[in-house]
Protein backbone atom coordinates (compact mmCIF):
# COMPACT_ATOMS: atom_id res chain seq x y z
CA UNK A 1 0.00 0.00 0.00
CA UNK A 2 1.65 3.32 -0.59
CA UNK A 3 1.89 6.32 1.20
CA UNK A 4 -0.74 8.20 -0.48
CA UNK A 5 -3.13 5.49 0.05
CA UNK A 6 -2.35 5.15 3.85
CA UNK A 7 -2.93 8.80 4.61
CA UNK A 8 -6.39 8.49 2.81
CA UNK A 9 -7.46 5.71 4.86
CA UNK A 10 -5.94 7.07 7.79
CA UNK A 11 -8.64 10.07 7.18
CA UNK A 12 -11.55 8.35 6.54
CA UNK A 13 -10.72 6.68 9.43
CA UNK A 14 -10.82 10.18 11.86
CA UNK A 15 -13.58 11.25 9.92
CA UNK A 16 -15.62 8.53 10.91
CA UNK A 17 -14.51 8.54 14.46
CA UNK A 18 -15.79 11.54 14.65
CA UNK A 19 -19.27 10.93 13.45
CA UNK A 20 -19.50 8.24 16.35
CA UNK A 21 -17.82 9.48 18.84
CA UNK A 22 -18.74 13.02 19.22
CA UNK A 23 -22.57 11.90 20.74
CA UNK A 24 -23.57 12.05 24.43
CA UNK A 25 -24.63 8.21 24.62
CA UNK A 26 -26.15 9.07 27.83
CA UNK A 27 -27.10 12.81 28.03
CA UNK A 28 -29.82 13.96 30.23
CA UNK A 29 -31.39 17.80 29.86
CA UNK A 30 -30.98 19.91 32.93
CA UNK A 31 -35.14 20.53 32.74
CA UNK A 32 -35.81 17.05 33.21
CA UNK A 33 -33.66 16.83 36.33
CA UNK A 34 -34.38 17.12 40.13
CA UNK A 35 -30.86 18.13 41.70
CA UNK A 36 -30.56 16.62 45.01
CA UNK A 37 -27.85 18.03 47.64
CA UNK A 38 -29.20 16.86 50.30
CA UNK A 39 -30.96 13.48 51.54
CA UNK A 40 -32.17 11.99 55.05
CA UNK A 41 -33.20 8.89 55.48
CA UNK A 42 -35.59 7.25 57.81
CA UNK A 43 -37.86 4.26 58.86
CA UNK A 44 -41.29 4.53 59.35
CA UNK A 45 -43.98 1.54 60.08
CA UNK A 46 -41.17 -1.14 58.83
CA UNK A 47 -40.49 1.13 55.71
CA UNK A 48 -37.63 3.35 54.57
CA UNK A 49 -38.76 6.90 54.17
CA UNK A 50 -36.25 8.70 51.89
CA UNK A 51 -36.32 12.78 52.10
CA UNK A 52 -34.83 14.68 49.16
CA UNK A 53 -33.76 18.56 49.28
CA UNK A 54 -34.02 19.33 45.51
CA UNK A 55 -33.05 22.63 44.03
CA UNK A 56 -35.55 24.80 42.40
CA UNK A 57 -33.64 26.10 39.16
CA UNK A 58 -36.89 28.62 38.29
CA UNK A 59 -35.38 30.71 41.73
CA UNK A 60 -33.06 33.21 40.42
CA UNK A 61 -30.54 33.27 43.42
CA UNK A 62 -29.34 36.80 42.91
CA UNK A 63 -33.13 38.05 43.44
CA UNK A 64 -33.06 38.59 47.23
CA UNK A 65 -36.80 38.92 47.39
CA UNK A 66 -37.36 34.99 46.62
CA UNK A 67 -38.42 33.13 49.78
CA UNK A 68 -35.84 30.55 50.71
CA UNK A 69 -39.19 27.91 50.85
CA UNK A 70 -38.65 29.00 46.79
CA UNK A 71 -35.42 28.27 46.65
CA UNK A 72 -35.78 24.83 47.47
CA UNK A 73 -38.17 21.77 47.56
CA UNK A 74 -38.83 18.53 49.83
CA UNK A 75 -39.99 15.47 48.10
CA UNK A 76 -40.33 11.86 49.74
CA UNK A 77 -40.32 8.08 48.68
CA UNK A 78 -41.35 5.44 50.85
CA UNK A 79 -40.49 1.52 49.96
CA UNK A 80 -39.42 -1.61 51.06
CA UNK A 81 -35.53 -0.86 50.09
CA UNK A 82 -33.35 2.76 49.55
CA UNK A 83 -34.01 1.65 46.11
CA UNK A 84 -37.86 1.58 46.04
CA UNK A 85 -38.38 4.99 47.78
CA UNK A 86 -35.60 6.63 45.49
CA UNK A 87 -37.76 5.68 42.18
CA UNK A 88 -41.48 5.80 44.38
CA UNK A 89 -40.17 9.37 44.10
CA UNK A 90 -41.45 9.84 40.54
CA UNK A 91 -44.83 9.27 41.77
CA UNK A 92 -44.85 12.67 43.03
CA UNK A 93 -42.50 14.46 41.36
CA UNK A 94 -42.49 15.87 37.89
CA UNK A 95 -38.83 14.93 37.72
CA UNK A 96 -36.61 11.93 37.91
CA UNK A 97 -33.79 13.25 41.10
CA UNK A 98 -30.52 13.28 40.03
CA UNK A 99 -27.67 12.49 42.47
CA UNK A 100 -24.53 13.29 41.46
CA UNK A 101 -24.75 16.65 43.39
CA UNK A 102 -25.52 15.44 46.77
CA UNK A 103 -23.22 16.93 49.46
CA UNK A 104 -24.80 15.53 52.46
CA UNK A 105 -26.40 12.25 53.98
CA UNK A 106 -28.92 12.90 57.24
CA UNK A 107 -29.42 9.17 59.28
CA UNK A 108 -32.09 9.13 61.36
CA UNK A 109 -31.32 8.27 64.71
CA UNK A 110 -33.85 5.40 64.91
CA UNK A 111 -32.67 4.30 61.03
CA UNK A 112 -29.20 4.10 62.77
CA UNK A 113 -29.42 2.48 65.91
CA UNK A 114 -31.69 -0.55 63.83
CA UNK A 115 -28.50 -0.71 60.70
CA UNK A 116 -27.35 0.97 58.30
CA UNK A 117 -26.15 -2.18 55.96
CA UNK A 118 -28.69 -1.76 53.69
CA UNK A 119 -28.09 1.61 53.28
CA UNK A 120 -24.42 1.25 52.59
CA UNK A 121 -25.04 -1.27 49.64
CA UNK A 122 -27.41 0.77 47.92
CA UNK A 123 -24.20 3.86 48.00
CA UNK A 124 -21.52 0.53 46.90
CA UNK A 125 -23.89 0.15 44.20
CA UNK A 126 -25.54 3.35 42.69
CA UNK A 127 -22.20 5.03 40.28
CA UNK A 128 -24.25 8.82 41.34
CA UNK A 129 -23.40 8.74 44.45
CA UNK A 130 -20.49 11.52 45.14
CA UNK A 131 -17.50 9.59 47.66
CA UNK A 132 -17.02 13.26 49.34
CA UNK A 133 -21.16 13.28 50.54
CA UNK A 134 -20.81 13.85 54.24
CA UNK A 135 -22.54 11.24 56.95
CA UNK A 136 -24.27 12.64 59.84
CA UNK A 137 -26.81 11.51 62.39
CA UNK A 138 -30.15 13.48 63.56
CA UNK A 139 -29.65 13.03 67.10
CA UNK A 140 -32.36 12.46 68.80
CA UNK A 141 -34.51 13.04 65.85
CA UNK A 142 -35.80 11.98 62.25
CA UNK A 143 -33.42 12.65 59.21
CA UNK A 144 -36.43 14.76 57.95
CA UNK A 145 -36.98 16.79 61.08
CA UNK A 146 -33.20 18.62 60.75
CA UNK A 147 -33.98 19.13 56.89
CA UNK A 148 -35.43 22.35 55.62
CA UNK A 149 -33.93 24.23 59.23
CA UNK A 150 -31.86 27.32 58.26
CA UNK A 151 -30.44 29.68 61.36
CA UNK A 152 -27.43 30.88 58.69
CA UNK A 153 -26.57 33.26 55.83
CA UNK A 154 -26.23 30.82 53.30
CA UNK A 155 -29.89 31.08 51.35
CA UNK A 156 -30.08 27.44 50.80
CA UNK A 157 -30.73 24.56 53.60
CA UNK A 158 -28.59 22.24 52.15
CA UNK A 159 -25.59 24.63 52.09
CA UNK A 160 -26.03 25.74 55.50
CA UNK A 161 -25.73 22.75 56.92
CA UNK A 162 -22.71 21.79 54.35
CA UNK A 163 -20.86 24.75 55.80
CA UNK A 164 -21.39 23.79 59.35
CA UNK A 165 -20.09 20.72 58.41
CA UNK A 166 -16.63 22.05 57.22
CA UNK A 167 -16.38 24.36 59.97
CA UNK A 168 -14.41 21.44 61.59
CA UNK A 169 -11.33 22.76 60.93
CA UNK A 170 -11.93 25.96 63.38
CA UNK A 171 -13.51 23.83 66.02
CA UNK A 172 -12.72 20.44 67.39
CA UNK A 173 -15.83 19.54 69.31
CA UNK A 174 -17.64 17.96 65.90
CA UNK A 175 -16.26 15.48 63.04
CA UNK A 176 -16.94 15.13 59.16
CA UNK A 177 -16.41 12.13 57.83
CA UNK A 178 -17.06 11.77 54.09
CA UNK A 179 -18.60 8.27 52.53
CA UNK A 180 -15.13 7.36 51.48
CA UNK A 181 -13.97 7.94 55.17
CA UNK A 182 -16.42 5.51 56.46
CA UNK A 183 -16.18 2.76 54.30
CA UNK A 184 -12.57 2.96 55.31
CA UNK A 185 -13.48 2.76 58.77
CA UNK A 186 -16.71 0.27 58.19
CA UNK A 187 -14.20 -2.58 56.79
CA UNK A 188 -11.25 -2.51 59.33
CA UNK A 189 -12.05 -5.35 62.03
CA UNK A 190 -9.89 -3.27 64.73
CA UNK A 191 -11.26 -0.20 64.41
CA UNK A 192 -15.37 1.58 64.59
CA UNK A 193 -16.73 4.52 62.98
CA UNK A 194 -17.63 7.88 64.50
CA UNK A 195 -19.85 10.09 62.47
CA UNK A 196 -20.70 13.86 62.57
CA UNK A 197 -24.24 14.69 64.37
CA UNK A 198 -26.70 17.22 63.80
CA UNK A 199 -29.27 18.56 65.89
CA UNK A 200 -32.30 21.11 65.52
CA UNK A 201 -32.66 23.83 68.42
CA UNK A 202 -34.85 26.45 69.40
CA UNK A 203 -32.95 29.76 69.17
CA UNK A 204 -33.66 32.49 71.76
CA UNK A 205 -36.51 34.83 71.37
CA UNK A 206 -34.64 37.79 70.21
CA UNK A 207 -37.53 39.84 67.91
CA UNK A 208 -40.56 39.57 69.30
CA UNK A 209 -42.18 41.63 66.53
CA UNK A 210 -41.37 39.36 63.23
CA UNK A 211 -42.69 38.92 59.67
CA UNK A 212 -40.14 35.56 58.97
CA UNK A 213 -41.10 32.56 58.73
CA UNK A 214 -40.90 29.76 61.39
CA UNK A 215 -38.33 27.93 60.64
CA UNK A 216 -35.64 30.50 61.21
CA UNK A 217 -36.51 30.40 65.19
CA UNK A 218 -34.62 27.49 64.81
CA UNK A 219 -30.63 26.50 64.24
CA UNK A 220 -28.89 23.04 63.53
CA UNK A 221 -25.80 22.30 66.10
CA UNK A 222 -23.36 19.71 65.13
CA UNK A 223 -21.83 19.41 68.32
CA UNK A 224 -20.52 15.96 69.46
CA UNK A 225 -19.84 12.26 67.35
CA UNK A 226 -22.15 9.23 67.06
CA UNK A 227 -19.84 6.09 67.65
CA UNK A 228 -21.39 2.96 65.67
CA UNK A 229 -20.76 -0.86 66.35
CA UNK A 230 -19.90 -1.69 62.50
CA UNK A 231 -23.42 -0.46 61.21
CA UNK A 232 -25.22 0.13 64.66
CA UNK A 233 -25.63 3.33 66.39
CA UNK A 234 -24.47 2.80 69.71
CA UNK A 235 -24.82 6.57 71.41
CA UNK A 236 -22.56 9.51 71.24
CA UNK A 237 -19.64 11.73 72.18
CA UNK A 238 -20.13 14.87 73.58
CA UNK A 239 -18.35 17.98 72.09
CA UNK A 240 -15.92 18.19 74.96
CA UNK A 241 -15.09 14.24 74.49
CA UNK A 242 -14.61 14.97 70.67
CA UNK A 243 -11.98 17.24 71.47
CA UNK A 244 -10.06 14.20 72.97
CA UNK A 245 -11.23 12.01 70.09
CA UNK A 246 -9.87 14.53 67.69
CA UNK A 247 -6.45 14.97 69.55
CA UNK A 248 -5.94 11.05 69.98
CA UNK A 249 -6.53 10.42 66.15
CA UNK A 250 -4.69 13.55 65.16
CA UNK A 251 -7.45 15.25 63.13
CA UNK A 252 -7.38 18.22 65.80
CA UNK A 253 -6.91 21.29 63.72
CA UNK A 254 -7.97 24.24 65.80
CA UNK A 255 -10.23 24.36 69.04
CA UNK A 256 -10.17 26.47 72.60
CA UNK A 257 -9.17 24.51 75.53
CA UNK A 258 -10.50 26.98 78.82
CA UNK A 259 -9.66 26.24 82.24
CA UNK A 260 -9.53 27.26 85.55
CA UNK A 261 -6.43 29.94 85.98
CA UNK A 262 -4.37 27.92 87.75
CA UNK A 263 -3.93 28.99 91.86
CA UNK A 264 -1.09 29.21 93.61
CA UNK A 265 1.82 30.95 91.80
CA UNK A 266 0.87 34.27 92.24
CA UNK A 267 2.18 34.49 95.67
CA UNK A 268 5.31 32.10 94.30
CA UNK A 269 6.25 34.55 92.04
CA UNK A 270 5.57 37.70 93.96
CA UNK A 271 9.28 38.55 93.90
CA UNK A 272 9.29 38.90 90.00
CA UNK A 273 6.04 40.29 89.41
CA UNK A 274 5.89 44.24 89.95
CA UNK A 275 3.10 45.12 91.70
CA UNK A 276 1.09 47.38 89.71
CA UNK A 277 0.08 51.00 91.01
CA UNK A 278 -3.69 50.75 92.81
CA UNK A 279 -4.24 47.41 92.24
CA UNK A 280 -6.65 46.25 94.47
CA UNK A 281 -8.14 42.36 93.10
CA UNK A 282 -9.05 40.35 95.76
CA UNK A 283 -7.54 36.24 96.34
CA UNK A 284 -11.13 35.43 95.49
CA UNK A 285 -11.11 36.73 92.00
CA UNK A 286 -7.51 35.22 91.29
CA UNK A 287 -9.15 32.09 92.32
CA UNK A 288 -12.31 32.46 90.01
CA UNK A 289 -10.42 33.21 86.81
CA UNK A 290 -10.30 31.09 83.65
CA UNK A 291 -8.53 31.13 81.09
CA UNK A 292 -8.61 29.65 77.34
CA UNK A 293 -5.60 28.65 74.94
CA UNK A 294 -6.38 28.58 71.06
CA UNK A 295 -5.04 25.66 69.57
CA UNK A 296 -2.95 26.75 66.90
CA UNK A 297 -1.39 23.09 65.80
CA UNK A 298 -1.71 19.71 67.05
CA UNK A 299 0.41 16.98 66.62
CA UNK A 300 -0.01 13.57 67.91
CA UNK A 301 2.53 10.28 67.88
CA UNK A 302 0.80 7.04 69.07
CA UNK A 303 2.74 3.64 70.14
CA UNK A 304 1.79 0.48 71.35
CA UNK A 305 3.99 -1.86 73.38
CA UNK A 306 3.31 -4.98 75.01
CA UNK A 307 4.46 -5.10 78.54
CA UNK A 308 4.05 -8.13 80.82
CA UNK A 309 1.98 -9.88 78.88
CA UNK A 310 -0.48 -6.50 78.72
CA UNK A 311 -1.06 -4.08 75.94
CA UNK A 312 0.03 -0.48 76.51
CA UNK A 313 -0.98 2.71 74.79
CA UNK A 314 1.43 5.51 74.85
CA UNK A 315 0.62 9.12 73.46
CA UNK A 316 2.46 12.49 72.75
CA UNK A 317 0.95 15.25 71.98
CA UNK A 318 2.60 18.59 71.13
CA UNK A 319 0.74 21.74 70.99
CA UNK A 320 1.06 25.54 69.90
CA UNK A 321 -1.37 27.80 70.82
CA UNK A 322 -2.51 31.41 71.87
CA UNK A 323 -3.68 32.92 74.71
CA UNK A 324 -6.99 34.32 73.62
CA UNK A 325 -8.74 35.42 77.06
CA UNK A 326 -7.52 35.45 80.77
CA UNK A 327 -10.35 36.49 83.70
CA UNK A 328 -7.52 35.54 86.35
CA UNK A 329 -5.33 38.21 88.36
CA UNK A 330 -1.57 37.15 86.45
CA UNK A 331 1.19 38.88 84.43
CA UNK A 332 1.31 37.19 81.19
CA UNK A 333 4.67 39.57 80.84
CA UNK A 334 6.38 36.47 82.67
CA UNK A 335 7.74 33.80 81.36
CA UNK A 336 7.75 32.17 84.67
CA UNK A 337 3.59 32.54 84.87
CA UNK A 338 3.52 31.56 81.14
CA UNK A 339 5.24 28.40 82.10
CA UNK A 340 2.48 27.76 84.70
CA UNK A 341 -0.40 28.51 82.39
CA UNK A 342 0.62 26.12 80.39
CA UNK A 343 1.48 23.42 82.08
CA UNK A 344 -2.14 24.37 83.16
CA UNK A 345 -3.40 23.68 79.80
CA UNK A 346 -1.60 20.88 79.14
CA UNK A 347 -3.40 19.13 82.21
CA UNK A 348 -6.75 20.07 80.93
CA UNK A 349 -6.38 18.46 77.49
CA UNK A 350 -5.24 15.24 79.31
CA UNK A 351 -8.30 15.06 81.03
CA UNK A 352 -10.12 15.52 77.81
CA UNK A 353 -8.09 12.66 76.42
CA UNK A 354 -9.03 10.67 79.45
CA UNK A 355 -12.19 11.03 79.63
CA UNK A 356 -13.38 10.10 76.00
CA UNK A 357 -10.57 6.78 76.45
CA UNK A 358 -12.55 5.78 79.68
CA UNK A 359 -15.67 6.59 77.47
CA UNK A 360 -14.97 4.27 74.82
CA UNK A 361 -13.35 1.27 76.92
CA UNK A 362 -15.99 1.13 79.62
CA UNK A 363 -19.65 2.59 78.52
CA UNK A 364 -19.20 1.41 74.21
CA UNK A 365 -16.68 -1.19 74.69
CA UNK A 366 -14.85 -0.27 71.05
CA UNK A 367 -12.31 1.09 69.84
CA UNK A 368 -12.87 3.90 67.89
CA UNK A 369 -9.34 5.09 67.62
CA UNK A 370 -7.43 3.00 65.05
CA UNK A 371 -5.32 1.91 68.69
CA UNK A 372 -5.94 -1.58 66.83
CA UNK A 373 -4.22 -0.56 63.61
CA UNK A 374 -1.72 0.66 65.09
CA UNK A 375 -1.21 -2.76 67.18
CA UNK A 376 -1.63 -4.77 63.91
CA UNK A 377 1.05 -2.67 62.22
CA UNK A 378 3.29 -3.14 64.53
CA UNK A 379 2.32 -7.09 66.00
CA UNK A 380 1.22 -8.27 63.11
CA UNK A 381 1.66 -12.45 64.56
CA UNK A 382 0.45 -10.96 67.55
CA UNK A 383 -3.00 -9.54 65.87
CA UNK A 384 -4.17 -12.62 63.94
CA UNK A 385 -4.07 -14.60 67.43
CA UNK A 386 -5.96 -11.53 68.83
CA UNK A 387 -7.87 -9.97 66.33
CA UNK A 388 -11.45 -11.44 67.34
CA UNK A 389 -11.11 -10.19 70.94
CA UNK A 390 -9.68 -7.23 70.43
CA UNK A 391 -12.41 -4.78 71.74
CA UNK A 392 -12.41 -6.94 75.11
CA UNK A 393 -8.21 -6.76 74.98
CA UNK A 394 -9.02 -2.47 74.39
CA UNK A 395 -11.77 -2.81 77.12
CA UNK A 396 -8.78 -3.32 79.91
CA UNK A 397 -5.78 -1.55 78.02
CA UNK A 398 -3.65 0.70 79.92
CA UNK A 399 -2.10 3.95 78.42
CA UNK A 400 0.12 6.84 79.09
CA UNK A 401 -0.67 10.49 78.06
CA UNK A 402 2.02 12.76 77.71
CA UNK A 403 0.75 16.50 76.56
CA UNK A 404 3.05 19.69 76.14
CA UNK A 405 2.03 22.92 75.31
CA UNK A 406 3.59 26.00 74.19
CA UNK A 407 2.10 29.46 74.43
CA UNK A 408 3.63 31.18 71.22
CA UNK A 409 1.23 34.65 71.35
CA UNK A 410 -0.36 36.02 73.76
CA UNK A 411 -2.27 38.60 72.05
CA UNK A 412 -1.86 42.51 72.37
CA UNK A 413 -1.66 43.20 75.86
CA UNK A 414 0.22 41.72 78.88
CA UNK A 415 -2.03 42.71 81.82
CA UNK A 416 -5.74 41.28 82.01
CA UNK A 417 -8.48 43.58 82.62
CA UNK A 418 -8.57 42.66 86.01
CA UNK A 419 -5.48 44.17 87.01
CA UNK A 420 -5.99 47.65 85.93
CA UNK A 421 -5.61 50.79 88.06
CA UNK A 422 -8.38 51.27 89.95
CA UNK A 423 -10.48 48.24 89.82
């Protein structure tokens, strides 16, 4: 074949690749989709009750007189499987729901505590499902109750509650874990999943005199972690325990640690504190003042050991942070009293570490902190002989906390309020 022959086949060829291959196979108009970002699911009378958050694409979003209830709409499917109430959907609705956009999955609490199995084959399954949708529980609720509450700016439901979600990373008394997260955590044997929570409360009565609707009395917290037993809710953390949680799995990124001004070293210290002119704070008030650190970085290293026989858990944790308020009579001028504070600190967050530890190896009985991984990594013999008792081995584990803090600001002024002239 010569060369003039080859390049003419070689065009017909691209010419009739791209008569074929220039179609959308598979192409679905916008108008003939309902955009789901967010979805709660439920059980009601032995059914699952699915709960949709579609967007309303005839709401022009830059019109500021558009209720929000326009902005948005709530459709429901009831059926024997995630499946049937999904398509029992487009019994009601003019549109078949498309989920490729879906930022967030609501649990009910009741959904959770009887499994979630079912619920996690139907997301293994479905190729719409987005691996970054969050997981969160309705504590103490329906999945459906939480939905439609908005107590932010954001002029969508959905993306209020995404945004609360993500505001992890300035406060360490919550969690977001993402579908991909959880499947991570669902199929390791020596470790359980914690999940973000959300909850729906009443707001104070600030305008008595009010034309807006209802629903903004109200404001979603998501506060605290619900701990599971593979794909059984099994209660919660609080948000002080999550702190802890978050410090012993390193996912702390910032959070305020407050406590008590520590007593004592005022008198110590006399010697190299100058007395300042007219100060006249009582021993009650240095006793009564708190004081709260910023986290500014947290780093955790976790070991395991086996000693006599026994497993041991050893932690260190380093942390930077900030002085952001001090109600207690000290000189934060002195590096001596700085010293103090944060020693101070550092006792604090081992109590929070404590406390959600005792939490999970006494009340829930799991380990919800990968301490198991880390064993397996390192014992790896030593795991397969122990692997199917390992919660009861966790149960009675010992450990050893070791926290340090360092105060590296301490804001624009040395002297607390307290200690001014004249007070």
């Amino acid at each position: 074949m010569s060369i003039n022959s080859k390049k003419v086949l070689l065009i017909i060829l691209i010419i009739l690749m791209s008569i074929f291959l220039t179609s959308c196979w598979n192409s679905r108009e916008l108008n003939t989709l309902g955009i789901v970002i967010m979805i709660g699911i439920d059980t009601e009378d032995d059914e699952i009750l699915l709960t949709a958050e579609i967007i309303n694409p005839t709401s022009a979003e830059r019109d500021m007189n558009v209720p929000m209830q326009s902005r948005v709409r709530y459709v429901q499917g009831t059926g024997d499987s995630i499946s049937d109430a999904i398509r029992n959907i487009t019994l009601k609705l003019d549109r078949r729901i498309f989920l490729s956009h879906n930022k967030v999955f609501i649990i009910g609490e009741e959904f959770a505590k009887r499994g979630i199995v079912d619920f996690l084959d139907f997301l293994q399954r479905n190729n719409e499902h987005r691996e970054t949708s969050y997981f969160l529980v309705a504590k103490d609720s329906k999945a459906y109750e939480v939905m439609g509450v908005n107590g932010g700016v954001n002029n969508i439901p959905g993306g209020y509650l995404l945004e609360l979600v993500e505001n992890y990373e300035h406060n360490g008394k919550t969690r977001s874990l993402t579908m991909t997260e959880f499947f991570k955590y669902y199929y390791d044997k020596s470790n359980q999943p914690v999940l973000g929570v959300v909850k729906s409360e009443k707001r104070a009565e600030i305008n008595k005199v009010s034309s807006t609707p209802s629903n903004v009395d109200y404001f979603l917290n998501v506060e605290g972690g619900a701990v599971f037993n593979k794909e059984k809710l099994i209660g919660y953390y609080t948000g002080k325990e999550m702190i802890g949680f978050n410090i012993i799995v390193d996912e702390l990124k910032r959070g305020i640690i407050t406590f008590d001004t520590p007593n004592g070293y005022i008198d110590r210290l006399s010697t190299t504190i100058p007395p300042i002119e007219g100060d006249v704070s009582s021993t009650k008030a240095k006793e009564h003042g708190v004081t709260s650190v910023e986290i500014l970085s947290s780093k955790t290293k976790n070991n395991i050991e086996i000693v006599d026989g026994k497993v041991h858990f050893k932690m260190k944790v380093d942390i930077k942070g900030g002085l952001a308020e001090e109600t207690g009579d000290i000189e934060i001028s002195n590096r001596e009293v700085i010293k103090v504070v944060e020693k101070a600190c550092s006792e604090e967050i081992k109590k929070q570490i404590e406390l959600v530890l005792k939490k999970a190896q006494k009340e829930f009985k799991q380990d919800t902190f990968s301490i198991g991984a880390l064993f397996h990594r390192k014992y790896p013999e030593e795991w397969r002989k122990i692997s199917d008792n390992w919660n009861n081995i966790f149960s009675e584990m010992d450990y050893t906390i070791d926290v340090e803090t360092k105060i590296i600001r301490i804001g624009l002024v040395n002297t607390p309020s307290n200690r001014i002239k004249g007070r």
